[in-house]
N, C-alpha and C. Protein backbone atom coordinates (compact mmCIF):
# COMPACT_ATOMS: atom_id res chain seq x y z
N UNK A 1 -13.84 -2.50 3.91
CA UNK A 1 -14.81 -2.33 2.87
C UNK A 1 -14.17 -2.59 1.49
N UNK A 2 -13.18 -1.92 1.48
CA UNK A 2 -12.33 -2.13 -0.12
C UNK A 2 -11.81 -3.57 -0.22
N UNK A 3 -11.35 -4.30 0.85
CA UNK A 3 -11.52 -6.00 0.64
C UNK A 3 -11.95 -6.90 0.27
N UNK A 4 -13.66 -6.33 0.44
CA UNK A 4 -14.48 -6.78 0.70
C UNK A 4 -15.11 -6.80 -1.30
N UNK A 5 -14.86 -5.62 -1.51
CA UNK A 5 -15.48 -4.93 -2.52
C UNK A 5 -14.61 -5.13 -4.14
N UNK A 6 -13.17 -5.67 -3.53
CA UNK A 6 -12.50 -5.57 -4.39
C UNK A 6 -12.77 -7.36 -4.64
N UNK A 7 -13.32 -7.96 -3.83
CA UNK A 7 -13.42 -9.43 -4.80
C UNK A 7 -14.32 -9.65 -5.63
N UNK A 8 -15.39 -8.84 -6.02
CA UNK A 8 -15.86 -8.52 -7.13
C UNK A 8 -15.88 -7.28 -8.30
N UNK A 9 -14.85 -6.62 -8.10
CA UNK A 9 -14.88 -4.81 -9.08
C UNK A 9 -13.37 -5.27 -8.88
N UNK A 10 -13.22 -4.33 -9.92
CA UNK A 10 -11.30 -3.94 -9.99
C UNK A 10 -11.28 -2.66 -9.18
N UNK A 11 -9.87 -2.54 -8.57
CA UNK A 11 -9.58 -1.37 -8.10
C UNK A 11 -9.73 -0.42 -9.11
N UNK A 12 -9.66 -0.14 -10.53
CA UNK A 12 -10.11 1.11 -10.96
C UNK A 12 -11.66 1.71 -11.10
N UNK A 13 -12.84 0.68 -10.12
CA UNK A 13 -13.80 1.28 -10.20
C UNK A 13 -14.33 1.46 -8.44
N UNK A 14 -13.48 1.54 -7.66
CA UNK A 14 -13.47 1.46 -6.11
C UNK A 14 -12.77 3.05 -5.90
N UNK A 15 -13.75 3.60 -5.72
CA UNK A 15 -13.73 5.25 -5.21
C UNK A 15 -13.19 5.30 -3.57
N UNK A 16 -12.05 5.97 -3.86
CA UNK A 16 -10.64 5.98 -2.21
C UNK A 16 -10.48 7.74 -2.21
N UNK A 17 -10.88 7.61 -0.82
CA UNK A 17 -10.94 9.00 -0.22
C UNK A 17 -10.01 9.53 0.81
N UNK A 18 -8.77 10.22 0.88
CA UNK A 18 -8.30 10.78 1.75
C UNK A 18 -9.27 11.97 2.26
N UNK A 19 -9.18 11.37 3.77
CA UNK A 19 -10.68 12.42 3.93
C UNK A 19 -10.04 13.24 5.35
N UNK A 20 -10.78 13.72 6.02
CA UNK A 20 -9.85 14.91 7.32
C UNK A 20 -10.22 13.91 8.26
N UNK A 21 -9.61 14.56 9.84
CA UNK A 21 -9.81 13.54 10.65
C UNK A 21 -10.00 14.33 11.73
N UNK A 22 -10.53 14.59 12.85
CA UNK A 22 -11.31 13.30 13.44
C UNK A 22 -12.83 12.69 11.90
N UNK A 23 -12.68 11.71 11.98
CA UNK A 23 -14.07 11.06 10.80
C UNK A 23 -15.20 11.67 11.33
N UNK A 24 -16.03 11.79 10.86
CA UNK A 24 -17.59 12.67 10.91
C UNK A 24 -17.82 11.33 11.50
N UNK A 25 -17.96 10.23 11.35
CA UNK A 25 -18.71 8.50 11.84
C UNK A 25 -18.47 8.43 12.98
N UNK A 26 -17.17 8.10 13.09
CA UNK A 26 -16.28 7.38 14.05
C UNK A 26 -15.44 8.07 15.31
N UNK A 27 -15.04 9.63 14.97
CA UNK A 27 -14.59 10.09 15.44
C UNK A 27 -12.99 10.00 15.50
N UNK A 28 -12.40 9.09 14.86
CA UNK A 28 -10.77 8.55 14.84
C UNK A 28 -10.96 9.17 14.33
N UNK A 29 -9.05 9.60 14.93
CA UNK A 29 -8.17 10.74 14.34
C UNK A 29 -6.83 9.35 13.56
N UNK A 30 -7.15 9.33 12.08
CA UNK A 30 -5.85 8.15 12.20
C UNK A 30 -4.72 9.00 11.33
N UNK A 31 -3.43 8.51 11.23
CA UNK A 31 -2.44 9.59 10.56
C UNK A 31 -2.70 9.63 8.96
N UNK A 32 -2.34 10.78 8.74
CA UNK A 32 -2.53 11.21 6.85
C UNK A 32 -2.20 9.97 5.96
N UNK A 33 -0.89 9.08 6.67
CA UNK A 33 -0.17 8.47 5.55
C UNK A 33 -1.12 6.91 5.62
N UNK A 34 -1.96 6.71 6.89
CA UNK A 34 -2.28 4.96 6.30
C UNK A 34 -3.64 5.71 5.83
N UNK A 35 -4.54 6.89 5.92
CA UNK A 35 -4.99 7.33 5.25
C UNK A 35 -5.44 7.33 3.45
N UNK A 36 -4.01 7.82 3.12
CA UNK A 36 -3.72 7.47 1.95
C UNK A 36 -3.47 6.32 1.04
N UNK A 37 -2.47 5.66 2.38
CA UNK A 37 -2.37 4.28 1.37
C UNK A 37 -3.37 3.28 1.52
N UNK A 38 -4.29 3.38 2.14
CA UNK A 38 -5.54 3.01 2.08
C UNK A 38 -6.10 3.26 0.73
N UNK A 39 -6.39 4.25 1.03
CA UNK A 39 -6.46 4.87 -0.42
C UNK A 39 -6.33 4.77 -1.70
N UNK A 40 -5.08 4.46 -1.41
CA UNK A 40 -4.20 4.58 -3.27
C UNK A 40 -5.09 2.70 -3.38
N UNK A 41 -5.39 1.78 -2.58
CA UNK A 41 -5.42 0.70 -3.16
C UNK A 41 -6.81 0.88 -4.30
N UNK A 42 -7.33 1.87 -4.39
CA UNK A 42 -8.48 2.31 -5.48
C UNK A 42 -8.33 3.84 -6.01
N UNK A 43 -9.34 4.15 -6.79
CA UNK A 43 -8.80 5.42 -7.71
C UNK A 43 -8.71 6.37 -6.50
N UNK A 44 -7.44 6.60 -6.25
CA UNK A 44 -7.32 7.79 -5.08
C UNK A 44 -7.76 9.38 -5.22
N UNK A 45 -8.79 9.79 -4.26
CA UNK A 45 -8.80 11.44 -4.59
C UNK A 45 -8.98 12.07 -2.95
N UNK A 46 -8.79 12.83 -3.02
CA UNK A 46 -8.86 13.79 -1.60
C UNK A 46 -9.82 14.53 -1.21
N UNK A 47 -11.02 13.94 -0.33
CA UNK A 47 -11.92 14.42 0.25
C UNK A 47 -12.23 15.05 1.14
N UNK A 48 -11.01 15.85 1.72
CA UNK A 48 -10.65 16.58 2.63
C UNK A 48 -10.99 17.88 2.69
N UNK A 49 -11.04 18.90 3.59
CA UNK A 49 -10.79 20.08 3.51
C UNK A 49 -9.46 20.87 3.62
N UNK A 50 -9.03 21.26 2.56
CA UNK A 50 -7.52 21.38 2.45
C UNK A 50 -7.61 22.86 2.96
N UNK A 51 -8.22 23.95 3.24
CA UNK A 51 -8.13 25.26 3.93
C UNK A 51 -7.78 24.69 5.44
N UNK A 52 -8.13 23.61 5.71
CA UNK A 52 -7.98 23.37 7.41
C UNK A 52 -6.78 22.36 7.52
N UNK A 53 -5.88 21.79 6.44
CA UNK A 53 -4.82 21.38 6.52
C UNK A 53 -3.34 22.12 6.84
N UNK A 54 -2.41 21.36 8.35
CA UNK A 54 -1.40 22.64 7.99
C UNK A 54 -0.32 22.53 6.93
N UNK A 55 0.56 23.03 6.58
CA UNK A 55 1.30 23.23 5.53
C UNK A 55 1.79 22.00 5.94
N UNK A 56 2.17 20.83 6.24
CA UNK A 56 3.08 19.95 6.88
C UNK A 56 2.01 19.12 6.25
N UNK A 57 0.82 19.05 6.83
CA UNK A 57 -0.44 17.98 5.75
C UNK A 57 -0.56 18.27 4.36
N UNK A 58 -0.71 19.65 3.91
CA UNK A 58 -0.60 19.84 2.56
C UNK A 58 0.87 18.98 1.87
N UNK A 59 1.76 19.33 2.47
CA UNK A 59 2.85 18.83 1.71
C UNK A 59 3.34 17.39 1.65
N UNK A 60 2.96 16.76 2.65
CA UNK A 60 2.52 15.20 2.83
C UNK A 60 1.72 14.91 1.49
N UNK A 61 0.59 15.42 1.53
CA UNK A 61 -0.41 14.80 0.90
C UNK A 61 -0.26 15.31 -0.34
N UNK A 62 1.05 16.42 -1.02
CA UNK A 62 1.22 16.25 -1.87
C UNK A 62 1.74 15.44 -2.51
N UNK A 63 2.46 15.09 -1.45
CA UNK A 63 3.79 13.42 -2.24
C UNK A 63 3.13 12.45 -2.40
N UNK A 64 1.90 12.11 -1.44
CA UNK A 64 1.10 11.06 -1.64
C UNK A 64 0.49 10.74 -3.23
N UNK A 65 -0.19 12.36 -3.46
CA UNK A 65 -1.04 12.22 -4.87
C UNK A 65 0.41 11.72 -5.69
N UNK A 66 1.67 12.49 -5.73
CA UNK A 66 2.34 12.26 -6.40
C UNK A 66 2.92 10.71 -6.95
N UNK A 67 3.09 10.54 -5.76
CA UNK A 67 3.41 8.94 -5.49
C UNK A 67 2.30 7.97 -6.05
N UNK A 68 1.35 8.17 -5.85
CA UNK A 68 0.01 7.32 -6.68
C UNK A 68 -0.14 7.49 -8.00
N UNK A 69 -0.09 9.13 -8.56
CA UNK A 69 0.30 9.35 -9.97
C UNK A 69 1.33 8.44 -10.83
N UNK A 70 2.20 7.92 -10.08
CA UNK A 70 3.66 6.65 -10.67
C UNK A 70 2.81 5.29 -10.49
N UNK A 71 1.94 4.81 -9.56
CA UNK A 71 1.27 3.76 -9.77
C UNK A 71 0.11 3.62 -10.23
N UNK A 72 -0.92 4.54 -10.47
CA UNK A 72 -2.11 4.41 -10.64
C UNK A 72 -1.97 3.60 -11.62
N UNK A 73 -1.41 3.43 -12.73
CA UNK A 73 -2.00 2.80 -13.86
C UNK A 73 -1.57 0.92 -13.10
N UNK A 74 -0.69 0.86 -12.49
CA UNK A 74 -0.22 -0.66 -12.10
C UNK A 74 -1.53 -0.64 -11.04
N UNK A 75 -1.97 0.33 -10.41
CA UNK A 75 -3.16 -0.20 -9.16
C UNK A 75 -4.28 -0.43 -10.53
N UNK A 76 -4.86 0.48 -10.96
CA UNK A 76 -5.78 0.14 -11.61
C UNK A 76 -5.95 -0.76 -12.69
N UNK A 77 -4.85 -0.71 -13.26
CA UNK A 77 -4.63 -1.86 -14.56
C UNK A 77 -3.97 -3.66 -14.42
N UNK A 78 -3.65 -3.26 -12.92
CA UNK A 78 -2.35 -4.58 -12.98
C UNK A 78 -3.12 -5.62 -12.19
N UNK A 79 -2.34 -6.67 -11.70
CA UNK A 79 -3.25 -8.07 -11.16
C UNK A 79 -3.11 -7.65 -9.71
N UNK A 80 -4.11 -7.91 -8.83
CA UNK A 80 -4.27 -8.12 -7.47
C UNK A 80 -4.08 -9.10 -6.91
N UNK A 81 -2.88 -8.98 -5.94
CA UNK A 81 -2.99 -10.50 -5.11
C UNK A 81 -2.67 -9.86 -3.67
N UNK A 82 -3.98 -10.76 -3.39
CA UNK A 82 -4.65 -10.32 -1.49
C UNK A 82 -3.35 -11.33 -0.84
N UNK A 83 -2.53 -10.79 0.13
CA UNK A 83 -1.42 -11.30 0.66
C UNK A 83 -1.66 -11.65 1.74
N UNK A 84 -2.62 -10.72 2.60
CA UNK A 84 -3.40 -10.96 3.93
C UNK A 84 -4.35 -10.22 4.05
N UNK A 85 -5.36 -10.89 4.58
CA UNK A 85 -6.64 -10.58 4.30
C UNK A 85 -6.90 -10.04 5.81
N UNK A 86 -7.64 -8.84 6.03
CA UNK A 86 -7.89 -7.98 7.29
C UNK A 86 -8.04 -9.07 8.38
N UNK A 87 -8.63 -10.29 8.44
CA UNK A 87 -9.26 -11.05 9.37
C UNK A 87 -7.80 -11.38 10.30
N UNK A 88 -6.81 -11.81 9.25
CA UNK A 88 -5.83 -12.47 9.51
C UNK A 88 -5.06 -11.65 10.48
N UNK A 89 -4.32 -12.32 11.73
CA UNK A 89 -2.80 -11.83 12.34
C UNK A 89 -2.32 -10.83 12.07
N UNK A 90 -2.18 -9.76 12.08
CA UNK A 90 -0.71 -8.74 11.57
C UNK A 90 -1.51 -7.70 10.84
N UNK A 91 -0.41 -7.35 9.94
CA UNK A 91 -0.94 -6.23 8.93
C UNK A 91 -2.23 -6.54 7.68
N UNK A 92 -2.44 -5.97 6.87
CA UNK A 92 -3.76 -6.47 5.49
C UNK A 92 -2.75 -5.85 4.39
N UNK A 93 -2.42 -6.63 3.68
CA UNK A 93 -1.34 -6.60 2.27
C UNK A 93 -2.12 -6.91 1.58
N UNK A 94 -1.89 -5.96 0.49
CA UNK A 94 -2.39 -6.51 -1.20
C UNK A 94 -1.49 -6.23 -1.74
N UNK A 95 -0.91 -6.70 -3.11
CA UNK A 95 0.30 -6.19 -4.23
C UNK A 95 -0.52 -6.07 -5.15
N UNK A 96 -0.07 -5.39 -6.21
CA UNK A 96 -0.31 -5.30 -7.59
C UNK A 96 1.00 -4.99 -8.49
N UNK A 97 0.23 -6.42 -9.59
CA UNK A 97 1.79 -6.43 -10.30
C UNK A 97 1.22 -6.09 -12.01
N UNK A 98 2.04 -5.68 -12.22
CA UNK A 98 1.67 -5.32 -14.07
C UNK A 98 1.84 -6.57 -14.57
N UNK A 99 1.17 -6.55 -15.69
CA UNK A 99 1.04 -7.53 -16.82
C UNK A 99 2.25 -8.02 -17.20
N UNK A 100 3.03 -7.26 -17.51
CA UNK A 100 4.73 -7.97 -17.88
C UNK A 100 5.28 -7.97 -16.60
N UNK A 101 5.15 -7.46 -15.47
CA UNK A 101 6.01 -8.70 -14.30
C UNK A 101 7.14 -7.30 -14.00
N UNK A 102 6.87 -5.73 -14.87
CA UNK A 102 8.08 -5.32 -14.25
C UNK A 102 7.90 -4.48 -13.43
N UNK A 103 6.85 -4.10 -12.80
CA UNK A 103 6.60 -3.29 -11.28
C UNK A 103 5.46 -4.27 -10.77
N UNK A 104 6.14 -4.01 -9.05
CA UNK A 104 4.70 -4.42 -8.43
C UNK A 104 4.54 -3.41 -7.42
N UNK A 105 3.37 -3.21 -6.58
CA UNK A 105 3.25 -2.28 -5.72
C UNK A 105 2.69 -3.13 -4.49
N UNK A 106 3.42 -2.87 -2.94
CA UNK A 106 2.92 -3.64 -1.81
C UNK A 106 2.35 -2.59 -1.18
N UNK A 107 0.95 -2.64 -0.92
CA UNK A 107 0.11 -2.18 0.26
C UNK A 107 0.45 -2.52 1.72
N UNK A 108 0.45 -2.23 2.48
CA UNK A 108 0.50 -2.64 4.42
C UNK A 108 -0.31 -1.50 4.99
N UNK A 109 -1.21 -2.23 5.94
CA UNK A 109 -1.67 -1.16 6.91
C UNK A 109 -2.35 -2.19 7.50
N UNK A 110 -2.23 -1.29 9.14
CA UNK A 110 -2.39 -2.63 10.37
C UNK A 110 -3.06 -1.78 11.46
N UNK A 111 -3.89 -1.76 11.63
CA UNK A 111 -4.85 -0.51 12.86
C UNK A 111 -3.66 -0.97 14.37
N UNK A 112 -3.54 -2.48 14.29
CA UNK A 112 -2.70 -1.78 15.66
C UNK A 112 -1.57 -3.43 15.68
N UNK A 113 -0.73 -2.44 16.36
CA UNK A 113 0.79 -3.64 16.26
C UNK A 113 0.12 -4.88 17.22
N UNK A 114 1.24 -6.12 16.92
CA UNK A 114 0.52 -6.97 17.22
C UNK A 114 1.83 -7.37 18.29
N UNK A 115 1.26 -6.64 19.69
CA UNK A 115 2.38 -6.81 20.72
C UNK A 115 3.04 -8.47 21.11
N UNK A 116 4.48 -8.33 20.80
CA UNK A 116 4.86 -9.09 21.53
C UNK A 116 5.12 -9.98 20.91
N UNK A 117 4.96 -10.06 19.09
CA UNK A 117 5.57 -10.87 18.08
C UNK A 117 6.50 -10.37 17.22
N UNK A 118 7.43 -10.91 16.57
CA UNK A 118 7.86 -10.05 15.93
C UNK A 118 7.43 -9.86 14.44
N UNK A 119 7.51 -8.83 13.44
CA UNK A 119 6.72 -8.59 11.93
C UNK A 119 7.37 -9.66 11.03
N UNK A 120 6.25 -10.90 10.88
CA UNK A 120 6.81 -11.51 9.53
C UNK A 120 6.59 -11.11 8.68
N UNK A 121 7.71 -11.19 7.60
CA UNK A 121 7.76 -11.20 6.59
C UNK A 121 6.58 -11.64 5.10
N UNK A 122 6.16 -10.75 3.90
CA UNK A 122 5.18 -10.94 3.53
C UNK A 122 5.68 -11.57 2.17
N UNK A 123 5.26 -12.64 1.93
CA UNK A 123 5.78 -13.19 0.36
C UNK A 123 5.20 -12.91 -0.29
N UNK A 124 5.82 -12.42 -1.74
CA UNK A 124 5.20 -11.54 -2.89
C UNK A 124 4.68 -12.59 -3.76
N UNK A 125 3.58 -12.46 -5.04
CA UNK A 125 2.95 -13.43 -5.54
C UNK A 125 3.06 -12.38 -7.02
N UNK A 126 3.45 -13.43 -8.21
CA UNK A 126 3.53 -13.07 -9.71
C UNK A 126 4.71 -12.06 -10.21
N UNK A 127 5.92 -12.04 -8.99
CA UNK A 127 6.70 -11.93 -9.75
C UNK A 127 8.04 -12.71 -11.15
N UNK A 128 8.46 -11.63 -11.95
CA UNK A 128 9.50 -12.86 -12.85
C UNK A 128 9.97 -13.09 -11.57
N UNK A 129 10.70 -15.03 -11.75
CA UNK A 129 11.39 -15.32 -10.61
C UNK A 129 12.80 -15.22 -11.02
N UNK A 130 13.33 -15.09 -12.13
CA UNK A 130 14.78 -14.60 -12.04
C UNK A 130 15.36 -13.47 -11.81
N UNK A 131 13.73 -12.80 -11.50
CA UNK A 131 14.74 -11.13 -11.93
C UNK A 131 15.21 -10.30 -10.45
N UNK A 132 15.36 -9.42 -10.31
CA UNK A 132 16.01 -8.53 -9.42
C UNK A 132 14.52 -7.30 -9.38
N UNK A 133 14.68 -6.75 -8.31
CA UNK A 133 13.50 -5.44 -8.37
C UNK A 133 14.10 -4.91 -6.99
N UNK A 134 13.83 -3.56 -7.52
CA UNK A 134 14.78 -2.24 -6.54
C UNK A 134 13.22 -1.99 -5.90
N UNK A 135 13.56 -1.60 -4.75
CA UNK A 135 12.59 -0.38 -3.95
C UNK A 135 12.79 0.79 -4.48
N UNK A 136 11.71 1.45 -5.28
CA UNK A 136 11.76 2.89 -5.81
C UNK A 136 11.88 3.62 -4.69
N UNK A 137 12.14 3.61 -3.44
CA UNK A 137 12.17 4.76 -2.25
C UNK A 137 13.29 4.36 -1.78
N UNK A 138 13.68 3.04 -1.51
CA UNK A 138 15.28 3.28 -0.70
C UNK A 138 16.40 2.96 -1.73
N UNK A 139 16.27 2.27 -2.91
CA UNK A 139 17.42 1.61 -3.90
C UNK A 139 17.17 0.29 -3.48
N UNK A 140 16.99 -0.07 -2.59
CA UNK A 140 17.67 -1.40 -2.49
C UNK A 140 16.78 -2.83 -3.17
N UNK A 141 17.68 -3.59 -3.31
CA UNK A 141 17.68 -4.76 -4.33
C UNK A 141 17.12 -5.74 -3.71
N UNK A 142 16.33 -6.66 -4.54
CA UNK A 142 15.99 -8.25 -3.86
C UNK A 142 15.41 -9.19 -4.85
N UNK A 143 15.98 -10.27 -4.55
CA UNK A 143 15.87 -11.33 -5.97
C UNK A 143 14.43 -11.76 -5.76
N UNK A 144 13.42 -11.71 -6.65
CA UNK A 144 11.88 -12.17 -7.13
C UNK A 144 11.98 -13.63 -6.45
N UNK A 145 12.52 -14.38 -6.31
CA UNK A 145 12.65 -15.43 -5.57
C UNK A 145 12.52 -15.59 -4.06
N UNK A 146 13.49 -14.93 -3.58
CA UNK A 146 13.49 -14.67 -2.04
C UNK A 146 12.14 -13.96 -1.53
N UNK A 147 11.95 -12.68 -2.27
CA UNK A 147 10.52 -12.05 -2.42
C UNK A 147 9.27 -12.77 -2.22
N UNK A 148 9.10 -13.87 -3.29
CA UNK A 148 8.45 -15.08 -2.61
C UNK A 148 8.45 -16.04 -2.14
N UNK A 149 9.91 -16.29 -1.62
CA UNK A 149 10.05 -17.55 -0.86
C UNK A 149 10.11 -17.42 0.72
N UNK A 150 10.76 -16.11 0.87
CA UNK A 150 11.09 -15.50 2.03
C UNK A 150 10.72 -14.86 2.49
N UNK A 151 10.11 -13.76 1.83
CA UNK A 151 9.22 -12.56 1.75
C UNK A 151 9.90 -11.35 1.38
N UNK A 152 9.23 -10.59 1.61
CA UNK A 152 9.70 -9.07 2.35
C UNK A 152 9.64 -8.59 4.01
N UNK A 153 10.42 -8.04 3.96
CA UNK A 153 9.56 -7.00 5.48
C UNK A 153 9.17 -5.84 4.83
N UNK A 154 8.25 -5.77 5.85
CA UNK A 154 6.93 -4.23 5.57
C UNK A 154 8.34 -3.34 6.50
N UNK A 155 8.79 -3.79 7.45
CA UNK A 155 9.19 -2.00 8.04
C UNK A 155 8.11 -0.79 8.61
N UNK A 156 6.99 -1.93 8.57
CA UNK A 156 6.06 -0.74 9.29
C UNK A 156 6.27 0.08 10.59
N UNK A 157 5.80 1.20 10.53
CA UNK A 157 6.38 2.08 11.69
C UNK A 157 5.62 1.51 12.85
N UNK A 158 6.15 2.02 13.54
CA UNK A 158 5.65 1.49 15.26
C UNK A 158 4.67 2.18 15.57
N UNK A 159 3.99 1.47 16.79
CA UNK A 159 2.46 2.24 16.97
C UNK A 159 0.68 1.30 15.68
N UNK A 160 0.05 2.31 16.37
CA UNK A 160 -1.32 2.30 16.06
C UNK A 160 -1.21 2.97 14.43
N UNK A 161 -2.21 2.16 13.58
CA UNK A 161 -2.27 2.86 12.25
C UNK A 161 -1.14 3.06 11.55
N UNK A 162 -0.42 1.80 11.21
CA UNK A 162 0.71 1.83 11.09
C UNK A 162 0.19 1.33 9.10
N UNK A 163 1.17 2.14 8.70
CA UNK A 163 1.20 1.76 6.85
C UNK A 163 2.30 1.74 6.14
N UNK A 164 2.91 1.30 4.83
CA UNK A 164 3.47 1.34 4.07
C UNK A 164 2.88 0.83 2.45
N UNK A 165 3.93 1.73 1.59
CA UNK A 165 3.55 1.46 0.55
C UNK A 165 5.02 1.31 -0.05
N UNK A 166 5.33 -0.05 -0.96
CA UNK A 166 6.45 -0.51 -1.47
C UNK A 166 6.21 -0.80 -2.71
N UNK A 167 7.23 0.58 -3.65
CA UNK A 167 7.20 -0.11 -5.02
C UNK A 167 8.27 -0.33 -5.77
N UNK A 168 7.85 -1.62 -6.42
CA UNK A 168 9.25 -2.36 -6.76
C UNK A 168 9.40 -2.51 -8.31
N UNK A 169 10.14 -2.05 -8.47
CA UNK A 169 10.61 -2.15 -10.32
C UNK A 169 11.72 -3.07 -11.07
N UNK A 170 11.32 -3.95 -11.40
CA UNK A 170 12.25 -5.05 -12.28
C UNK A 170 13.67 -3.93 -12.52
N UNK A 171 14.58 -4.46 -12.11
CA UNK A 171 16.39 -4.23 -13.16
C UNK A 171 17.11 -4.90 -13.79
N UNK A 172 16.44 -6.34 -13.85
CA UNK A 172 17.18 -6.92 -14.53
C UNK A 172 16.41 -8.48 -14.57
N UNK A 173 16.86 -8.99 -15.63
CA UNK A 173 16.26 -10.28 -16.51
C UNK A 173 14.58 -9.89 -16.64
């Protein structure tokens, strides 16, 4: 729906719900975290019932808000580029990169692994190409070039409902 919705609205007017699970619709039970990063790709809020969360979901889903609080303004303010579009093979990537080029943020989430290939790599779109950008979660480094020439790997976890969220901050040039 937010794919769909986001090729005409910006993500800051696309209402994202971490909501409880099993779904009132559907009945899936999917995990808290592709939940969220679902989520964060529009103004994220929590539609949940947090009295019926256990302390282990509460505290998850605190890092989540937290973690979106450091991007919201790059999700809502910055450029969108659809990397793979749900229809496609594999995971559904979007990035968002700020206006000056010095964070971007990678979306991944994939309802189910795609047995028996291995995860390519996702090439990033509008970064500076000379510069360097760290993963704000592990440290590690990778030249804006390779990023889009080569890609990234997602590192998505194994299994069904698999997500990540990667954000990357210019260090240099």
């Amino acid at each position: 729906m937010q794919h769909g919705y986001s090729q005409l609205y910006p993500a800051s007017t696309t209402a994202a719900w971490g909501t409880d699970v099993p779904n009132e619709l559907s009945a899936r039970t999917v995990p808290l975290a592709f939940r969220f990063h679902v989520a964060t790709a529009g103004v994220l809020a929590v539609g949940g019932d947090l009295t019926r969360w256990s302390d282990g979901e509460l505290a998850a889903g605190a890092g989540f808000v937290a973690t979106y609080k450091r991007v919201r303004r790059l999700v809502q303010h910055g450029v969108q580029h659809r990397l793979r579009a749900p229809a496609e093979d594999g995971p559904t990537v979007v990035q968002y990169t700020s206006a000056d080029r010095t964070q971007a943020l990678v979306l991944a989430w994939q309802r189910a692994p795609r047995r028996g290939r291995p995860e390519l790599p996702v090439h990033l779109a509008g970064l500076e190409p000379a510069a360097v950008y760290r993963d704000a979660a592990t440290g590690d480094s990778h030249h804006a070039t390779v990023l889009m020439e080569h890609g990234l790997p997602l590192g998505l976890p194994a299994g069904d409902w698999a997500s990540a969220a990667i954000h990357l901050i210019r260090v240099s040039p």
